[in-house]
N, C-alpha and C. Protein backbone atom coordinates (compact mmCIF):
# COMPACT_ATOMS: atom_id res chain seq x y z
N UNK A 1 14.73 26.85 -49.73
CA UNK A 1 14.00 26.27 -48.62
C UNK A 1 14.90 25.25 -47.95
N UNK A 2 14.76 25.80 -46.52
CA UNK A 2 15.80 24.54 -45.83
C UNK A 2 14.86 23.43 -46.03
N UNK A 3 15.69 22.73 -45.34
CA UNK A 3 15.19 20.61 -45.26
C UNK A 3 15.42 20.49 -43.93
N UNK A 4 14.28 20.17 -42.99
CA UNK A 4 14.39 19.70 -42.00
C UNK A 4 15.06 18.49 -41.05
N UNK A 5 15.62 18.31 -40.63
CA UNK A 5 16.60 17.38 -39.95
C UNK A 5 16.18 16.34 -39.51
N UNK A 6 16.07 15.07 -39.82
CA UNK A 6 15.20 14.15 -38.83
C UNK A 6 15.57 13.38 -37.82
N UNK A 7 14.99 13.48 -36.83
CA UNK A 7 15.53 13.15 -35.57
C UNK A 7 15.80 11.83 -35.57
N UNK A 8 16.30 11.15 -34.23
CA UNK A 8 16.70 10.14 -34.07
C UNK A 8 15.38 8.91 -33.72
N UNK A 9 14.61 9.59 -33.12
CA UNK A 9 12.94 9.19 -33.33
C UNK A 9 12.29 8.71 -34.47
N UNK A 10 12.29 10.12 -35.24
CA UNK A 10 12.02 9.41 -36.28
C UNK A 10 12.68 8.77 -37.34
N UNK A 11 13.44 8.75 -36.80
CA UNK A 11 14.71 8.10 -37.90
C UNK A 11 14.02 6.05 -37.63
N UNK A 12 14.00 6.14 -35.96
CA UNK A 12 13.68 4.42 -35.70
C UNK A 12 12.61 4.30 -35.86
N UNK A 13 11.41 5.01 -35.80
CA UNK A 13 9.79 5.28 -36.40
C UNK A 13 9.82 4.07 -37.91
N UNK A 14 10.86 4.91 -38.54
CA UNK A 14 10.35 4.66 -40.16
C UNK A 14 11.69 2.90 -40.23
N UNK A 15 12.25 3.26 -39.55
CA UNK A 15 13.13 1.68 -39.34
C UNK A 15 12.19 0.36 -38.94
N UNK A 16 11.44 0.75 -37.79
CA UNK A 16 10.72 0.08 -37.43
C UNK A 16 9.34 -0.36 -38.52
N UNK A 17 9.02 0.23 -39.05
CA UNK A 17 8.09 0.88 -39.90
C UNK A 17 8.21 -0.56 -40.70
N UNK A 18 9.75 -0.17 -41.82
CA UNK A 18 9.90 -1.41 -42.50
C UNK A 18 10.16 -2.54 -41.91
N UNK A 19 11.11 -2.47 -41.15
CA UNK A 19 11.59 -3.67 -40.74
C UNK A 19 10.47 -4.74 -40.63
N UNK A 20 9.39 -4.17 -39.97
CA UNK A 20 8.13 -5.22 -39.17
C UNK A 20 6.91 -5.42 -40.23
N UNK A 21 7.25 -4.50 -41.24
CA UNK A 21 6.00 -4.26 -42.47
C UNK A 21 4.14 -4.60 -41.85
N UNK A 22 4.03 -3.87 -40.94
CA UNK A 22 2.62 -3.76 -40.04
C UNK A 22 2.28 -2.30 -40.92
N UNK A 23 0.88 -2.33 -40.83
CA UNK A 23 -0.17 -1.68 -41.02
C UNK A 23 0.44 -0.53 -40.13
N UNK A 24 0.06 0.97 -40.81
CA UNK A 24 0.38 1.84 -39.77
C UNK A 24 -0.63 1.92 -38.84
N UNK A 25 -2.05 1.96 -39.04
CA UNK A 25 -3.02 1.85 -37.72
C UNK A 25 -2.78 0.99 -36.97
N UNK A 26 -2.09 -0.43 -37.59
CA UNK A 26 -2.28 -1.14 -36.36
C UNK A 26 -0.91 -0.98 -35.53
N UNK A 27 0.15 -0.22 -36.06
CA UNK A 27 1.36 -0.12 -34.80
C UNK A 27 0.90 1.47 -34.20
N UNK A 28 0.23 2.43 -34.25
CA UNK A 28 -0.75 3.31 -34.18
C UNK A 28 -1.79 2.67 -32.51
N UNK A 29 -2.75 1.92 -32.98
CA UNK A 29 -2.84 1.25 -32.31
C UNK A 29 -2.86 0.56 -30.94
N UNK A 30 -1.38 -0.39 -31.70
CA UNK A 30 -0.48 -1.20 -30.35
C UNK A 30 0.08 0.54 -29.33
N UNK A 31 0.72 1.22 -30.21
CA UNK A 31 1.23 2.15 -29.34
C UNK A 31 0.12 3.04 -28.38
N UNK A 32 -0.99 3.11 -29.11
CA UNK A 32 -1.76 3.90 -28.17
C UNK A 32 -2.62 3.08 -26.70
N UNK A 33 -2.37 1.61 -27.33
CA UNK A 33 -2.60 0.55 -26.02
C UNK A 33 -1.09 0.67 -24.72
N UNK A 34 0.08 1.08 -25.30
CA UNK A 34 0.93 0.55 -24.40
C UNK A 34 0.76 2.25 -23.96
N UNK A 35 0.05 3.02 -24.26
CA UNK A 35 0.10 4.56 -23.37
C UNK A 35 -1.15 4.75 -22.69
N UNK A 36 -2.21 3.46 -22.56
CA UNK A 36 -2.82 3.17 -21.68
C UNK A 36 -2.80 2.50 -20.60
N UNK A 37 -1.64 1.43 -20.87
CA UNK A 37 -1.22 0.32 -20.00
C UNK A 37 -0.03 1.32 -19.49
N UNK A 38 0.25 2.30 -19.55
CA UNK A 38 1.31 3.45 -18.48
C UNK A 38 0.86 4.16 -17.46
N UNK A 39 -0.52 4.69 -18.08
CA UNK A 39 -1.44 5.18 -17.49
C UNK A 39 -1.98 4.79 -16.09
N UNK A 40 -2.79 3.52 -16.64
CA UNK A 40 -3.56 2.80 -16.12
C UNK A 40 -3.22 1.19 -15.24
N UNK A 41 -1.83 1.73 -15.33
CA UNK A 41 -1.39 0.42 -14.95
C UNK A 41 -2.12 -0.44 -13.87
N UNK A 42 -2.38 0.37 -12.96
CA UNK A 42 -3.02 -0.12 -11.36
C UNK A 42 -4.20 -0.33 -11.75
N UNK A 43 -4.91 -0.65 -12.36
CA UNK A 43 -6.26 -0.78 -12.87
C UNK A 43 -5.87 -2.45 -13.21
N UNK A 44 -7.30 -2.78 -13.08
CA UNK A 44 -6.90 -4.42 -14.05
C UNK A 44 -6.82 -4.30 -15.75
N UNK A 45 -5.95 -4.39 -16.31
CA UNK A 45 -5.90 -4.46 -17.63
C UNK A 45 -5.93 -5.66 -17.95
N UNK A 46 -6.84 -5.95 -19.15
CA UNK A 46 -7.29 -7.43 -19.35
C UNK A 46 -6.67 -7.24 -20.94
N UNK A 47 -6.10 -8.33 -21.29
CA UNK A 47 -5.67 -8.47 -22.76
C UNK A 47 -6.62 -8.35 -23.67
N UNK A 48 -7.80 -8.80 -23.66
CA UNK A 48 -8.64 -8.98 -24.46
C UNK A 48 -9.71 -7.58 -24.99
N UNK A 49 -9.25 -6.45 -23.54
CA UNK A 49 -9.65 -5.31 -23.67
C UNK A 49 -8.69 -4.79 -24.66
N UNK A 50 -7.86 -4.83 -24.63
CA UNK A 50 -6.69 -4.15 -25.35
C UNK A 50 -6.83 -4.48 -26.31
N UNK A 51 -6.61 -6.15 -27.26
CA UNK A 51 -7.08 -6.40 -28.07
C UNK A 51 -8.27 -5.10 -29.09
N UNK A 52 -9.28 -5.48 -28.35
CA UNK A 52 -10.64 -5.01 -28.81
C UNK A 52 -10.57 -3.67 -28.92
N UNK A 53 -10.09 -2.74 -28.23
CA UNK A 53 -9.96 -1.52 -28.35
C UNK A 53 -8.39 -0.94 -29.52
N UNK A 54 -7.80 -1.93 -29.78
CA UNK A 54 -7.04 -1.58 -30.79
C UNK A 54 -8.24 -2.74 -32.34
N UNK A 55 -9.13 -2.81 -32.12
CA UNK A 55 -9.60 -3.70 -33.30
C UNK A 55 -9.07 -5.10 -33.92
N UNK A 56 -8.29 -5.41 -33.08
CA UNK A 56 -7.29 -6.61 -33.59
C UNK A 56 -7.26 -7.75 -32.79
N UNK A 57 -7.34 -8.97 -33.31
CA UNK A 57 -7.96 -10.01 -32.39
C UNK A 57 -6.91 -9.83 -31.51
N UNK A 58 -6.98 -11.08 -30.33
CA UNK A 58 -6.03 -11.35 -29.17
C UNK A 58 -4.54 -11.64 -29.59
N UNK A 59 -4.70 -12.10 -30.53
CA UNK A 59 -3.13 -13.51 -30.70
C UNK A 59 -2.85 -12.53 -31.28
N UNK A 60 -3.40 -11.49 -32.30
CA UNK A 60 -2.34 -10.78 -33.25
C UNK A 60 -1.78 -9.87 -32.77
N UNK A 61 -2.89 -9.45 -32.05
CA UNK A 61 -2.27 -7.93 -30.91
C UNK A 61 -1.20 -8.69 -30.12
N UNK A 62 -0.83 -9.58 -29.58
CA UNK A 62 0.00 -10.13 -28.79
C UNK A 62 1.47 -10.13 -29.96
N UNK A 63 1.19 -10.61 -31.16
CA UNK A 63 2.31 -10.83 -31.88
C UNK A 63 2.83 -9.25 -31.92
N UNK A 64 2.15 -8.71 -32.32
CA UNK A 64 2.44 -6.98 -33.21
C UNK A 64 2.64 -6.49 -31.86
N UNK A 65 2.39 -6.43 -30.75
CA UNK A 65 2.94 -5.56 -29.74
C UNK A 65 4.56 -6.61 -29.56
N UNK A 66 4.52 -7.71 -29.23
CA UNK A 66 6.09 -8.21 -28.82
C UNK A 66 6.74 -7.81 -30.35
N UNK A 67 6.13 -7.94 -31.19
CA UNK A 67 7.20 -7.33 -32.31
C UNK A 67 8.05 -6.16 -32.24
N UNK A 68 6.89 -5.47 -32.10
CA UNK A 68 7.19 -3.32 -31.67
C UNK A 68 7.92 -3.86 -30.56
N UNK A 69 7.97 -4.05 -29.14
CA UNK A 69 8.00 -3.71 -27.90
C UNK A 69 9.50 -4.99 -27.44
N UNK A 70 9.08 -5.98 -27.75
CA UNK A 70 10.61 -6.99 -27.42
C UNK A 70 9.63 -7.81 -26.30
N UNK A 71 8.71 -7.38 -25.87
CA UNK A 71 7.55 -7.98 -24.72
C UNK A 71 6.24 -8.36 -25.28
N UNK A 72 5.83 -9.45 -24.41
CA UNK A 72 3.91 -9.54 -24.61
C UNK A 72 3.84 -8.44 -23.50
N UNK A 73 2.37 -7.85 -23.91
CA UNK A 73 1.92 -7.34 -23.32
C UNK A 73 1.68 -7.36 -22.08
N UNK A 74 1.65 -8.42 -21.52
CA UNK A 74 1.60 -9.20 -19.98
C UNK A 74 2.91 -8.86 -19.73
N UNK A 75 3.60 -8.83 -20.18
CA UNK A 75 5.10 -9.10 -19.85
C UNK A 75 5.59 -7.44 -19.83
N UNK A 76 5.26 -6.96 -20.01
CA UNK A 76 5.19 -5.31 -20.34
C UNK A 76 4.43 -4.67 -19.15
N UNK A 77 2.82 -4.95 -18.73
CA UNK A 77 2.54 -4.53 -17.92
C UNK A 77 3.31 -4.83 -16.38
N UNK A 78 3.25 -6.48 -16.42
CA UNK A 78 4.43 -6.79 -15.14
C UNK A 78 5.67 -6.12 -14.94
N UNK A 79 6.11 -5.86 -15.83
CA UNK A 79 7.48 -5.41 -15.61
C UNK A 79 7.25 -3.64 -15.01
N UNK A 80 6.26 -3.31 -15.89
CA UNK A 80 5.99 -1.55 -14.95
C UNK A 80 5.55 -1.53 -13.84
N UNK A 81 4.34 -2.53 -13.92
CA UNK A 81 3.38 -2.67 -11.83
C UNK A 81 5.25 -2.77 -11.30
N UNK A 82 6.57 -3.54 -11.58
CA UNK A 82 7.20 -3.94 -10.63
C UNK A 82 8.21 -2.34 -10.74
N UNK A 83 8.22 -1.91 -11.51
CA UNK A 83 8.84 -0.82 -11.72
C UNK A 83 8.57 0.63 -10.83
N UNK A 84 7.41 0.44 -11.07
CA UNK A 84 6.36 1.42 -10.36
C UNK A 84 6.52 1.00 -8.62
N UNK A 85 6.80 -0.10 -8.40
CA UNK A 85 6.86 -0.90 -6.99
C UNK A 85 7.89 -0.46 -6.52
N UNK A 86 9.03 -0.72 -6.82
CA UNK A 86 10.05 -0.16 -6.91
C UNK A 86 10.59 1.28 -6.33
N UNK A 87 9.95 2.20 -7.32
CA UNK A 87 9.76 3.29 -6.79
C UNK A 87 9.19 3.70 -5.19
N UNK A 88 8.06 3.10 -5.43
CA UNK A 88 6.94 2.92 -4.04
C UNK A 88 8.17 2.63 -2.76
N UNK A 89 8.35 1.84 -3.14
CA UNK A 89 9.42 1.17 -1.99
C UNK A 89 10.74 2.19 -1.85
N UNK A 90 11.27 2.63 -2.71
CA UNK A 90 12.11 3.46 -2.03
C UNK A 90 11.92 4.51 -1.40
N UNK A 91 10.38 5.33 -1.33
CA UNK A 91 10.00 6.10 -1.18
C UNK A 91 9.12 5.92 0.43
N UNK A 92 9.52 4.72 1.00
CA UNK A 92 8.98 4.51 2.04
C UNK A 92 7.77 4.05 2.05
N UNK A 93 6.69 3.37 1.05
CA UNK A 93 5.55 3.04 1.05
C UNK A 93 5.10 1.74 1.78
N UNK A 94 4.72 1.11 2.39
CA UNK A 94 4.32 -0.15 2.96
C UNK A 94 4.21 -1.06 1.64
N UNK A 95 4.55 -2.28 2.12
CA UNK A 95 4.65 -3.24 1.38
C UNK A 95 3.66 -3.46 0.61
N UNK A 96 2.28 -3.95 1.67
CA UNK A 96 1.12 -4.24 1.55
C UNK A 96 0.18 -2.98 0.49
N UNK A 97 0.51 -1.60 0.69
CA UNK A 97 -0.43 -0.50 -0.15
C UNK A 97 0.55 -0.94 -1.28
N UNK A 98 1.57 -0.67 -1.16
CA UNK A 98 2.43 -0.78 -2.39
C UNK A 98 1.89 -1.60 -3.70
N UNK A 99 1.51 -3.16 -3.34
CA UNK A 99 1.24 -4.10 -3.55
C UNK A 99 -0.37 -3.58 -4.38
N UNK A 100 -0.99 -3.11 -3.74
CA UNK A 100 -2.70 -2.76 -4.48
C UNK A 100 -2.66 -1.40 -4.93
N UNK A 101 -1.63 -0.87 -4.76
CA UNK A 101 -1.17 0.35 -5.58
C UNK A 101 -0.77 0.30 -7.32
N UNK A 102 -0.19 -0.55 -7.62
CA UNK A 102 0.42 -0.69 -8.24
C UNK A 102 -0.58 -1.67 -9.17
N UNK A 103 -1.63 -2.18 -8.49
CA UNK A 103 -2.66 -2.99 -9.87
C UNK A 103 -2.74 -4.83 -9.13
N UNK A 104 -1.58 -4.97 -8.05
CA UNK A 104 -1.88 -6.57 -7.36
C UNK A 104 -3.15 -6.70 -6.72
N UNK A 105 -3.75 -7.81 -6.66
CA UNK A 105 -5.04 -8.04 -5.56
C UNK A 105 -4.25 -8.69 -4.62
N UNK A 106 -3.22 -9.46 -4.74
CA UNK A 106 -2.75 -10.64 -3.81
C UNK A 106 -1.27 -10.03 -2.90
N UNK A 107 -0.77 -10.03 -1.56
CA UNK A 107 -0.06 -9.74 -1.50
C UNK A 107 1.32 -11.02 -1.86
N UNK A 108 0.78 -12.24 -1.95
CA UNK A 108 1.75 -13.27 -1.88
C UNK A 108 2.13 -12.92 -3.13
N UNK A 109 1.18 -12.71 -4.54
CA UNK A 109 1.08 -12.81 -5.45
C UNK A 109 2.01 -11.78 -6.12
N UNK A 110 1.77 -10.69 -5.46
CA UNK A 110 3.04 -9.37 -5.67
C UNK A 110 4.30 -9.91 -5.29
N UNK A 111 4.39 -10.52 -4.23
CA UNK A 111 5.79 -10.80 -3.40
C UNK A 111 6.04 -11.85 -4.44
N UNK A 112 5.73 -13.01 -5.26
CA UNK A 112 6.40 -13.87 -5.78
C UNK A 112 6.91 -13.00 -7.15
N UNK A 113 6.30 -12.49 -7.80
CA UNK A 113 6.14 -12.15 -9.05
C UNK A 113 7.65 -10.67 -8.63
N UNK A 114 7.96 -9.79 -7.51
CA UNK A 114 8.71 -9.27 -7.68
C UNK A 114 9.60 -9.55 -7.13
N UNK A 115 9.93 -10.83 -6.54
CA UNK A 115 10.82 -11.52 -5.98
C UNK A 115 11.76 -12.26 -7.47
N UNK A 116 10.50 -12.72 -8.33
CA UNK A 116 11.22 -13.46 -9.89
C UNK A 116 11.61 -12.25 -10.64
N UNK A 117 11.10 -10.78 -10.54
CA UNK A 117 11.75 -9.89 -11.66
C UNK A 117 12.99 -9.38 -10.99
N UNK A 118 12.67 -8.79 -9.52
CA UNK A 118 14.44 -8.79 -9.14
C UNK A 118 15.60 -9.59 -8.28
N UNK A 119 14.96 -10.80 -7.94
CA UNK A 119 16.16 -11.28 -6.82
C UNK A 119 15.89 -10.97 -5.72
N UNK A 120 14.73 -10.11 -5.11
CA UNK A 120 14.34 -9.64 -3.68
C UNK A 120 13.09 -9.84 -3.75
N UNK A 121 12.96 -10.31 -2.13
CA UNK A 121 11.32 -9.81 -1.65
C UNK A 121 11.27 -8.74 -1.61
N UNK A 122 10.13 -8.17 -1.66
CA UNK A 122 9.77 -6.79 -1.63
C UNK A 122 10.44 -6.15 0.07
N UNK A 123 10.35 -7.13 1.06
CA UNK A 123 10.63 -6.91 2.40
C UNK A 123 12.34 -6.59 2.46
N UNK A 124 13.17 -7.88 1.41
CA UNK A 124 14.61 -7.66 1.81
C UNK A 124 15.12 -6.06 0.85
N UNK A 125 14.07 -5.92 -0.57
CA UNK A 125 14.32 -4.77 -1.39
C UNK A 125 14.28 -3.49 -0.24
N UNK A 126 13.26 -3.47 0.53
CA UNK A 126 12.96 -2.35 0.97
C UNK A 126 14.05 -2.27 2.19
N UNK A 127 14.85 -3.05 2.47
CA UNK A 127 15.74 -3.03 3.94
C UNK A 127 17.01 -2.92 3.17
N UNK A 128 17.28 -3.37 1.72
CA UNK A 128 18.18 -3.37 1.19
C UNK A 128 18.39 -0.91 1.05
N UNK A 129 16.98 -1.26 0.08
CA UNK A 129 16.98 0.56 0.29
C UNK A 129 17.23 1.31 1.52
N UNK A 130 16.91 1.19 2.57
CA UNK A 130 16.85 1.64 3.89
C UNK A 130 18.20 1.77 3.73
N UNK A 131 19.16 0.38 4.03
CA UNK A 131 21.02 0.24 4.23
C UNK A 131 21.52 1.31 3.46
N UNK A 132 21.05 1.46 2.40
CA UNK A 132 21.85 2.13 1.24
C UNK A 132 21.70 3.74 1.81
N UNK A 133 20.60 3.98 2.19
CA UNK A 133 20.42 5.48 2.61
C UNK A 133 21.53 5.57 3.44
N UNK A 134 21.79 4.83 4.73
CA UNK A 134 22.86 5.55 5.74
C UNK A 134 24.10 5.27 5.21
């Protein structure tokens, strides 16, 4: 009988596994919260939902996801709404849909927040993309 090969996946699965010594439901869990928060990004995701729907208070779910992930969860969703923005914007989307597309209520509130993750307003990003096309 052969022996199956184990991938490089699961090779960091079971690394991770020990390294962090978590409960497997609860990194189970965290992971099936951060494939809702991919999903659902544009939706309001509230921490405390996440929490509750992985069974694990607030603070711990916050620890055990930045453990797994290198991010809080906040810090995880921001970084995709701007990721996802991103996209939007090169693709010709208006600033403003872009902005409530992506999960913002505020447009100032989008413009500061992806102005601090890349170095651009959303206005100079999108003129910056434009230049680059010709």
């Amino acid at each position: 009988m052969t022996k199956r090969s184990v991938t490089y996946f699961e090779t960091e699965l079971d690394r991770i596994y020990s390294e962090l010594s978590l409960r497997p439901e609860h990194y189970a869990r965290v992971r099936q919260s951060k494939a809702f928060m991919e999903k659902f990004y544009s939706d309001k995701v509230e921490l405390d939902d996440l929490a509750e729907a992985a069974c694990i208070s607030r603070f711990h779910y916050v620890r055990i996801f930045q453990r797994v992930y290198g991010l809080t969860p906040r810090a995880y969703l921001r970084d995709l709404r701007i990721s996802k923005a991103k996209e939007l914007i090169k693709q010709g989307t208006p600033i403003t849909q872009t902005c409530f597309d992506v999960g913002y209520e505020s447009v100032p509130t989008f413009s500061s927040v992806f102005k601090k993750c890349t170095g651009h307003t959303p206005t100079a990003y999108q003129r910056l993309q434009h230049s680059n096309l010709e």
